[in-house]
N, C-alpha and C. Protein backbone atom coordinates (compact mmCIF):
# COMPACT_ATOMS: atom_id res chain seq x y z
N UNK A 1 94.28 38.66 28.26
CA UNK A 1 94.96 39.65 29.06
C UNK A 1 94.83 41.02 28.39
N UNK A 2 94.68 42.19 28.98
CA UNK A 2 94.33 43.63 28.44
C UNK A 2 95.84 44.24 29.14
N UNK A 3 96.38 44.88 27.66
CA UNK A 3 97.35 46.04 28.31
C UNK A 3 96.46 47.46 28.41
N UNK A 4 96.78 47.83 29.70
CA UNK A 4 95.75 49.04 29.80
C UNK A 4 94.45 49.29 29.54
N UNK A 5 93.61 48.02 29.24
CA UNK A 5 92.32 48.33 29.42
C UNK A 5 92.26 48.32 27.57
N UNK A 6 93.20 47.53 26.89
CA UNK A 6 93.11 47.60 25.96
C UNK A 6 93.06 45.62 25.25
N UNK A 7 92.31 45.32 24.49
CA UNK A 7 92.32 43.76 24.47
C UNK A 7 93.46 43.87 23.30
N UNK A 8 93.76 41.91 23.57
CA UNK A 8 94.49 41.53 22.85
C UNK A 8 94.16 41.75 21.45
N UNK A 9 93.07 41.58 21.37
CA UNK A 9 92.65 41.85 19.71
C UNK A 9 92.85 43.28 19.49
N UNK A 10 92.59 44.23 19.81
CA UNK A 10 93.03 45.76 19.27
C UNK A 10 94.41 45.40 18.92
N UNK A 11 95.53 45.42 19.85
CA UNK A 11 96.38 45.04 19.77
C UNK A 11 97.51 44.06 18.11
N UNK A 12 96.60 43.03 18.24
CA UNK A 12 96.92 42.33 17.36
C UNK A 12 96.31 43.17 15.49
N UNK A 13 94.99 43.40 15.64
CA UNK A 13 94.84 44.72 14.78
C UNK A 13 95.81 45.14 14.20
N UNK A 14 96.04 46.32 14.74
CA UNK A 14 97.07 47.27 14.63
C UNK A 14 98.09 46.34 14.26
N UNK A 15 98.61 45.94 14.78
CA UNK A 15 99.58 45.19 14.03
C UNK A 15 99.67 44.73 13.07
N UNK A 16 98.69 44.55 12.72
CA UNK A 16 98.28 43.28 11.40
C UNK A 16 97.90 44.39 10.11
N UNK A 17 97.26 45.79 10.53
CA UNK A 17 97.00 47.19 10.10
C UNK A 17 98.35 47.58 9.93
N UNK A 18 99.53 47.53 10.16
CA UNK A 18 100.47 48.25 10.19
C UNK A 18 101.32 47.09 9.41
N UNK A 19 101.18 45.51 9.08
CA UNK A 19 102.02 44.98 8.54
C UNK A 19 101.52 44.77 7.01
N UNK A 20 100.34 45.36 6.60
CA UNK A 20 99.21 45.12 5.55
C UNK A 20 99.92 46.44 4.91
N UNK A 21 99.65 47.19 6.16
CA UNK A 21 99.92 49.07 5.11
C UNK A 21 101.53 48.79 4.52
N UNK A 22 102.29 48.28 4.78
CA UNK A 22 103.39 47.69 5.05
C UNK A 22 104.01 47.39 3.55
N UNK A 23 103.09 46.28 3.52
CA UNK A 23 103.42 45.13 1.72
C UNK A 23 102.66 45.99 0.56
N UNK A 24 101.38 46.83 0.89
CA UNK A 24 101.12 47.49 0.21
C UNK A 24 101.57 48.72 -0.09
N UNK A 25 102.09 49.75 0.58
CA UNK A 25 103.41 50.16 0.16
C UNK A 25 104.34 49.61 -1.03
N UNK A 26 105.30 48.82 0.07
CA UNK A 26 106.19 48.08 -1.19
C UNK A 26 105.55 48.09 -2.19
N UNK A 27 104.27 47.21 -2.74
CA UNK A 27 103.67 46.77 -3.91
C UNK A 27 103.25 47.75 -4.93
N UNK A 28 102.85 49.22 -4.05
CA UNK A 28 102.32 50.18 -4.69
C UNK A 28 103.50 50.66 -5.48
N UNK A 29 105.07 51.14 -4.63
CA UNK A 29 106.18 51.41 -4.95
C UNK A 29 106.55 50.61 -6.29
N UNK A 30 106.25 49.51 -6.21
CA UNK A 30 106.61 48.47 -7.59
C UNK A 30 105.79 48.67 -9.03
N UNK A 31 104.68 48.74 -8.44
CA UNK A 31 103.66 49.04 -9.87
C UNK A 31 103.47 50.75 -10.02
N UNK A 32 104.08 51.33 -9.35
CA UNK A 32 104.08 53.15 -9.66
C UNK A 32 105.18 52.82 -10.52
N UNK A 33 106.46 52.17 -10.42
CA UNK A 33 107.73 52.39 -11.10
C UNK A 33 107.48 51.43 -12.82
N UNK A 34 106.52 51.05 -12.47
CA UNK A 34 106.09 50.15 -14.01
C UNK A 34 106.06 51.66 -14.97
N UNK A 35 105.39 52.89 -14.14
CA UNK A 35 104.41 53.90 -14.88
C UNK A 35 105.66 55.31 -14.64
N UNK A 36 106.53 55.00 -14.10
CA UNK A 36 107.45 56.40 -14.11
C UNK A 36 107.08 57.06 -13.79
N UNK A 37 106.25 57.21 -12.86
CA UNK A 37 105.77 58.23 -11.56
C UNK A 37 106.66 57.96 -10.21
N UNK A 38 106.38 59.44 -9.66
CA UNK A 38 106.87 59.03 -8.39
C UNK A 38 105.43 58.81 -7.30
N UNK A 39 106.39 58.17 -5.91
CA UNK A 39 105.10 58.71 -4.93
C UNK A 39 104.11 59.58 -4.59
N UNK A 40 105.39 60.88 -4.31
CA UNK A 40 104.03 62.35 -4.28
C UNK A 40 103.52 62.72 -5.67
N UNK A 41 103.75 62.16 -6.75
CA UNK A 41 103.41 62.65 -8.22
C UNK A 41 102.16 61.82 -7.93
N UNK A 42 102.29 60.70 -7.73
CA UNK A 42 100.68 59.87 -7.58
C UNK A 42 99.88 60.39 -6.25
N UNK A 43 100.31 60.83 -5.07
CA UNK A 43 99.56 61.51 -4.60
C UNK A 43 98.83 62.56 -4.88
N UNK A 44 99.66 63.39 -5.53
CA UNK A 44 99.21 64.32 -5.52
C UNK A 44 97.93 64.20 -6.65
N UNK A 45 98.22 63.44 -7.66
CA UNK A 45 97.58 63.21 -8.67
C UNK A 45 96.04 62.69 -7.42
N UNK A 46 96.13 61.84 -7.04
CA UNK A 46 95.14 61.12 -6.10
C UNK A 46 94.21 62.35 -5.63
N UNK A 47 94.89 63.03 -5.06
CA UNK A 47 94.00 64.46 -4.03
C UNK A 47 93.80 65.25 -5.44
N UNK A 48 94.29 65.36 -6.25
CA UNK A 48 93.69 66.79 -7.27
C UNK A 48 92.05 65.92 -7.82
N UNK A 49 92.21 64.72 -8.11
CA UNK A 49 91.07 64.05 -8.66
C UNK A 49 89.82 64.07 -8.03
N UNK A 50 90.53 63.41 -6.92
CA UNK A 50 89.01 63.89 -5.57
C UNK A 50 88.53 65.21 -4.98
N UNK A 51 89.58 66.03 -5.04
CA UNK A 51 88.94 66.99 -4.53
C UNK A 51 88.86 68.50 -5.59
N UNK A 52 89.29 67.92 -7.11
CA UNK A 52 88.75 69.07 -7.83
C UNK A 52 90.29 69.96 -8.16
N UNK A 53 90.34 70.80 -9.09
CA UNK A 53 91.29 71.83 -9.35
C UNK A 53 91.35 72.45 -8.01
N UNK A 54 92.92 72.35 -7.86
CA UNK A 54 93.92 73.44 -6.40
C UNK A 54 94.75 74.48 -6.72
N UNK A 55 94.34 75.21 -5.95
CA UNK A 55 95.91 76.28 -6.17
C UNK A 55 96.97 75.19 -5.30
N UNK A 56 98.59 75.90 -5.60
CA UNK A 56 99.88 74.90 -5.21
C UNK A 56 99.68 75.47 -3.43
N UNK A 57 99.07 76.42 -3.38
CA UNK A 57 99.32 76.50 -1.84
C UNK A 57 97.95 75.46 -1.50
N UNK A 58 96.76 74.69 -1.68
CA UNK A 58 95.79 74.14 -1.18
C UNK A 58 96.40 72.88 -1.36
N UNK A 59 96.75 72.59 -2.45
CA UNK A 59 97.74 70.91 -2.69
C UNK A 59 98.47 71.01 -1.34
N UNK A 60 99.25 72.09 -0.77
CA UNK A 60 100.55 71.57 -0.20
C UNK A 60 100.19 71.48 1.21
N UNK A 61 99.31 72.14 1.33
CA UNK A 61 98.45 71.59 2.73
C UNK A 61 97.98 70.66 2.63
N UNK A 62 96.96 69.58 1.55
CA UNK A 62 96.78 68.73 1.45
C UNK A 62 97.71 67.68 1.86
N UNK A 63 99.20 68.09 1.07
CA UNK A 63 99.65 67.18 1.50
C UNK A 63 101.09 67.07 2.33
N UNK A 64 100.90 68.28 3.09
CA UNK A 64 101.41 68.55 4.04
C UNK A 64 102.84 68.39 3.76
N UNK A 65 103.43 69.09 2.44
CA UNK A 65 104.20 69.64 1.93
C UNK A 65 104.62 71.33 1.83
N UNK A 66 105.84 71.50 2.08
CA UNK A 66 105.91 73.61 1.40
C UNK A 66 106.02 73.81 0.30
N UNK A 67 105.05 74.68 0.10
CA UNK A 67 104.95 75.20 -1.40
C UNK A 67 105.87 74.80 -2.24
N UNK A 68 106.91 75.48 -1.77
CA UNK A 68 107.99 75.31 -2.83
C UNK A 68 108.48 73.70 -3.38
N UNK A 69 108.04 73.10 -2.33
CA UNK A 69 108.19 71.53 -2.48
C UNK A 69 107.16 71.21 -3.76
N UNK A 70 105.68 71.61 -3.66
CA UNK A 70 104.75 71.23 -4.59
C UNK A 70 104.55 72.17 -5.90
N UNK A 71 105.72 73.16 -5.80
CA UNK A 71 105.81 74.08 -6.79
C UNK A 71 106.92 72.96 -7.84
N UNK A 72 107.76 72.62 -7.45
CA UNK A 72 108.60 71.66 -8.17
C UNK A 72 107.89 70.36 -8.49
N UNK A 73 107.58 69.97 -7.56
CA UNK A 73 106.48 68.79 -7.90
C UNK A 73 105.78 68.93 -9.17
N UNK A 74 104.75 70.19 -9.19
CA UNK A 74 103.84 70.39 -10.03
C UNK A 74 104.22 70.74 -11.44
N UNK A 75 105.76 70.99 -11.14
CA UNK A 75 106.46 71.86 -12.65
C UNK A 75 106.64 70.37 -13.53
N UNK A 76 107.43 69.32 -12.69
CA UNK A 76 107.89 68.57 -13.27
C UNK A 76 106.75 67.57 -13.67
N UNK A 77 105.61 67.43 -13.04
CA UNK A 77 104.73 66.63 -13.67
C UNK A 77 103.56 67.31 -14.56
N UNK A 78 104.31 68.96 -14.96
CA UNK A 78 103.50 69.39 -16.13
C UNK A 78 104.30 69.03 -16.90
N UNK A 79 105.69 68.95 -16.99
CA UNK A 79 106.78 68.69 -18.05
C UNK A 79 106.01 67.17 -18.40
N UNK A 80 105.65 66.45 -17.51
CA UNK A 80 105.49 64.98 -18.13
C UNK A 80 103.83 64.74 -18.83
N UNK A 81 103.27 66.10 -18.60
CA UNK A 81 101.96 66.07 -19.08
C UNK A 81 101.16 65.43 -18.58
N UNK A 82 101.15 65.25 -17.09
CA UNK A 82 99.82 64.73 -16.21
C UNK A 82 98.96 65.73 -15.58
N UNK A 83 99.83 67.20 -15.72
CA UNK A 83 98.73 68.09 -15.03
C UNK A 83 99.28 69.49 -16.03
N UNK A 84 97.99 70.29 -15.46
CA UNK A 84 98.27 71.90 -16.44
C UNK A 84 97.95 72.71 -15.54
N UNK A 85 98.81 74.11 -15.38
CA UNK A 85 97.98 75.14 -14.41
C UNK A 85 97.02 76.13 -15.75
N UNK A 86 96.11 76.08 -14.72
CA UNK A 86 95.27 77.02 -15.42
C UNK A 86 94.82 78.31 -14.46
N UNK A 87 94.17 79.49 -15.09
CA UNK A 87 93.90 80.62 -14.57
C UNK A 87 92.77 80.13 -14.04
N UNK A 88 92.18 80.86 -13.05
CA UNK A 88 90.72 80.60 -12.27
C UNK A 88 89.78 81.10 -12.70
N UNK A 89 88.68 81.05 -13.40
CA UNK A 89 87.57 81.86 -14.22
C UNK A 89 87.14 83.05 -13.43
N UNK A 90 87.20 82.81 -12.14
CA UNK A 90 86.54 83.98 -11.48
C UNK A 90 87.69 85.20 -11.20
N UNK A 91 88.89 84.78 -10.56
CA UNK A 91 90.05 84.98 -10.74
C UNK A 91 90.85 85.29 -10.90
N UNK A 92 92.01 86.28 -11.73
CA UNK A 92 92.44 85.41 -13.03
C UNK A 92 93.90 85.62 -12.43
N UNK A 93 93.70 86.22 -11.38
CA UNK A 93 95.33 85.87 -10.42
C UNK A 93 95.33 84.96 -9.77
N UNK A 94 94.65 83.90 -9.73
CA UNK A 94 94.73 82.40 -8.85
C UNK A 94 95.21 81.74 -10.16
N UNK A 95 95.90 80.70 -9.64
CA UNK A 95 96.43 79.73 -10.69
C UNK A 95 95.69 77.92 -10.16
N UNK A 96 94.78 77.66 -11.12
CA UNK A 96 94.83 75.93 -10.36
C UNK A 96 95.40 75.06 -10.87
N UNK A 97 95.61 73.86 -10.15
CA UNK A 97 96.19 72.64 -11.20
C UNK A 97 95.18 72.22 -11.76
N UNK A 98 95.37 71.60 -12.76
CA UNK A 98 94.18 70.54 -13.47
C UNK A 98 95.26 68.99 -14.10
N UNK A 99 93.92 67.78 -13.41
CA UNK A 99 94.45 66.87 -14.13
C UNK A 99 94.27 66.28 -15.32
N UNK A 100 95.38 66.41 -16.28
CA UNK A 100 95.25 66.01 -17.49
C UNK A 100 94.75 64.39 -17.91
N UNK A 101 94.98 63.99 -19.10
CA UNK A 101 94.22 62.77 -19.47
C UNK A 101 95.05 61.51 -19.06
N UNK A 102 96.28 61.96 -19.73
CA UNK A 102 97.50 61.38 -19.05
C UNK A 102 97.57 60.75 -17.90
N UNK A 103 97.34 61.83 -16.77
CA UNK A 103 97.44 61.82 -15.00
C UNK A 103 96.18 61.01 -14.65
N UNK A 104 95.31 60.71 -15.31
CA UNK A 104 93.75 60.21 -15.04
C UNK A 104 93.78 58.97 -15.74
N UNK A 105 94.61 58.51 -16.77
CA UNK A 105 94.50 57.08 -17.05
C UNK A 105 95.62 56.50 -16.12
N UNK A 106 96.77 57.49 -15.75
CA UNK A 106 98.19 56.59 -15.02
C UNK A 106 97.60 56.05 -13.63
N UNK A 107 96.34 56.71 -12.71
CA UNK A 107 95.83 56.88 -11.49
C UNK A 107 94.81 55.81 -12.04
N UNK A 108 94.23 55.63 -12.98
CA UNK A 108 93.14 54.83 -13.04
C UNK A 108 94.07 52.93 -12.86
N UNK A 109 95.24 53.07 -14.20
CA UNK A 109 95.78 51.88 -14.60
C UNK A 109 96.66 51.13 -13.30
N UNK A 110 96.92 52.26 -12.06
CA UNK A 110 97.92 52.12 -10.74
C UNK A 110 96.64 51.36 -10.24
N UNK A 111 95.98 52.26 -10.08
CA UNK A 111 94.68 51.35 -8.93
C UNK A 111 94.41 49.78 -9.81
N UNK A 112 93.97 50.05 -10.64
CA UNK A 112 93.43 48.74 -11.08
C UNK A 112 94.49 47.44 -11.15
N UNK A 113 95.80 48.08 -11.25
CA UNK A 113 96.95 47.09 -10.42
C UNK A 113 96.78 46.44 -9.41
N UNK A 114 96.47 47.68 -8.62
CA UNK A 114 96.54 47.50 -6.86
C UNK A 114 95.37 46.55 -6.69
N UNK A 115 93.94 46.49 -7.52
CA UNK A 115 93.08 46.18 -7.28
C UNK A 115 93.10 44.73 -7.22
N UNK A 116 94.43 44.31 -8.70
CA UNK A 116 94.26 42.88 -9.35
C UNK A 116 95.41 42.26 -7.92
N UNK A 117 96.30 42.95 -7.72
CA UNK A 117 97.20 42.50 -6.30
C UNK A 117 96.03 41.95 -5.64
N UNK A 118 95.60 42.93 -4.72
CA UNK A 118 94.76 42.14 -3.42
C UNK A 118 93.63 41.43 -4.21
N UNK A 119 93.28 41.17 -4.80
CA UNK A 119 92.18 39.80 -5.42
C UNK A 119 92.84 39.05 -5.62
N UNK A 120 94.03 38.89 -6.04
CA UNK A 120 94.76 37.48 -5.98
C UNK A 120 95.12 37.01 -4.72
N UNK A 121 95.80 37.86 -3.46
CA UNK A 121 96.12 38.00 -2.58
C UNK A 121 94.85 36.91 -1.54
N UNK A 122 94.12 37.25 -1.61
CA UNK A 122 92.45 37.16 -1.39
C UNK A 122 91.55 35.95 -1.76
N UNK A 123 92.37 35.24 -2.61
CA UNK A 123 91.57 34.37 -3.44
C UNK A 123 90.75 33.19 -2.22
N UNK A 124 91.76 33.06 -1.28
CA UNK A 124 91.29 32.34 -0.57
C UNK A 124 89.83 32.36 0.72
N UNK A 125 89.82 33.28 0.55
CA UNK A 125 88.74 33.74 1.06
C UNK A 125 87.34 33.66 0.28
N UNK A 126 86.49 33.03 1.56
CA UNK A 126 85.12 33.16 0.77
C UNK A 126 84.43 34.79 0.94
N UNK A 127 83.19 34.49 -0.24
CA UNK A 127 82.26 35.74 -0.20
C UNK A 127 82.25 36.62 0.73
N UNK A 128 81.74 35.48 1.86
CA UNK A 128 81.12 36.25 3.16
C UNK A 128 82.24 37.04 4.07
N UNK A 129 83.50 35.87 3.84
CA UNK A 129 84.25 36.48 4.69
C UNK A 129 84.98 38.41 3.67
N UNK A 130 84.49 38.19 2.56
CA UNK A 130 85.43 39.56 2.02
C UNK A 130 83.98 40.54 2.67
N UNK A 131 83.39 40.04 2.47
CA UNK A 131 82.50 40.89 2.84
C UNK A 131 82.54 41.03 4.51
N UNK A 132 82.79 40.68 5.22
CA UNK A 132 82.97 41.09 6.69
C UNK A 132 83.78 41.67 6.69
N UNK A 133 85.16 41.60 5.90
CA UNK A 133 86.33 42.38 6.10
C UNK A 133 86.15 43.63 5.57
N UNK A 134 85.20 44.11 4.46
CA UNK A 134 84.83 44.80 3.88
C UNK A 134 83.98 45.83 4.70
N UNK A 135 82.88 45.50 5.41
CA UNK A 135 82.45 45.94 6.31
C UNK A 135 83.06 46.46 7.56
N UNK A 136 84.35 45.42 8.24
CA UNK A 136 85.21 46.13 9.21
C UNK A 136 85.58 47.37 9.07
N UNK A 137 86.31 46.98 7.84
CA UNK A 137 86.96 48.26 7.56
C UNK A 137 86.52 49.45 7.01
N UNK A 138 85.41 49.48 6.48
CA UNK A 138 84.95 50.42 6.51
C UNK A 138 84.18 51.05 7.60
N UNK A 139 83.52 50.35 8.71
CA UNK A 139 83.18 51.03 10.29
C UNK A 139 84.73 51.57 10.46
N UNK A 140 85.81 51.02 10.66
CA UNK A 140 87.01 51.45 11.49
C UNK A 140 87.62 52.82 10.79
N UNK A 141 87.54 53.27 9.01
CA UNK A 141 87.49 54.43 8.53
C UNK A 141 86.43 55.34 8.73
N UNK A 142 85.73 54.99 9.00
CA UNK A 142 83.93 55.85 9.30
C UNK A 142 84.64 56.28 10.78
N UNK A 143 85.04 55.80 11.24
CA UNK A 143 85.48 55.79 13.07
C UNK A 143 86.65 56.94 13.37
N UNK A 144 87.26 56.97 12.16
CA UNK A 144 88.48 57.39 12.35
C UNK A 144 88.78 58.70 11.17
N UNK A 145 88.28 58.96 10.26
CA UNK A 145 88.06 59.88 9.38
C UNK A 145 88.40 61.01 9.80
N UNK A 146 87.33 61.18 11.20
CA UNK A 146 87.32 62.83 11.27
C UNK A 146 88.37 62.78 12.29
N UNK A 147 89.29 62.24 13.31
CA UNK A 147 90.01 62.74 14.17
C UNK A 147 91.36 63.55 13.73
């Protein structure tokens, strides 16, 4: 049966997408608090890594925070020594963040948590099938990226 021209399987998807994002959450919440970070402290940490030194106004669009929100953010996780502002070489009235060594092993040691979670999670699954799921999901982010 299709609601609206939509199949049961989309349907069930999403659901199953939304009860996954769900436990991983929780799980992430559990192994961030091992490391005395918060949420947006690991986000933010997440987006400075990938996309390079930010000024606090490019972070807060990133992450769709107000300044002043990622101005406190950023103070308190220089106090903890995961990030430093620095002047801009070209610059020297721009200020960027940079992530420290600190902020780059806590982001490395979170993931590789997260990583050992879903492989246990997983165990039951053969090769082929991680690998189909592997493949789904990455068409369905390729799909969905740019909207």
């Amino acid at each position: 049966m299709k609601e609206n021209n939509i199949s049961k399987n989309i349907i069930s998807i999403e659901k199953y997408l939304r009860k996954v994002d769900n436990i991983i959450r929780l799980k992430g919440r559990e192994i961030l608090s091992d490391f005395n970070i918060t949420i947006p402290q690991f986000t933010a940490l997440q987006i400075l890594i990938s996309h390079g030194e930010l000024t606090v106004g490019e972070l807060s669009q990133r992450m769709a925070l107000a300044c002043s929100t990622i101005t406190d953010l950023v103070d308190r996780m220089e106090k903890n020594q995961l990030v430093a502002r620095k002047k801009d070489e070209k610059d020297k009235r721009v200020v960027r963040v940079v992530v420290l060594s600190k902020g780059h092993k806590i982001v490395e040691k979170v993931l590789e948590k997260r990583v050992k979670f879903l492989d246990l999670k997983m165990q039951g699954l053969t090769e082929e099938q991680k690998i189909s799921l592997n493949e789904g999901f990455k068409f369905l982010y390729n799909a969905m990226k740019d909207d």
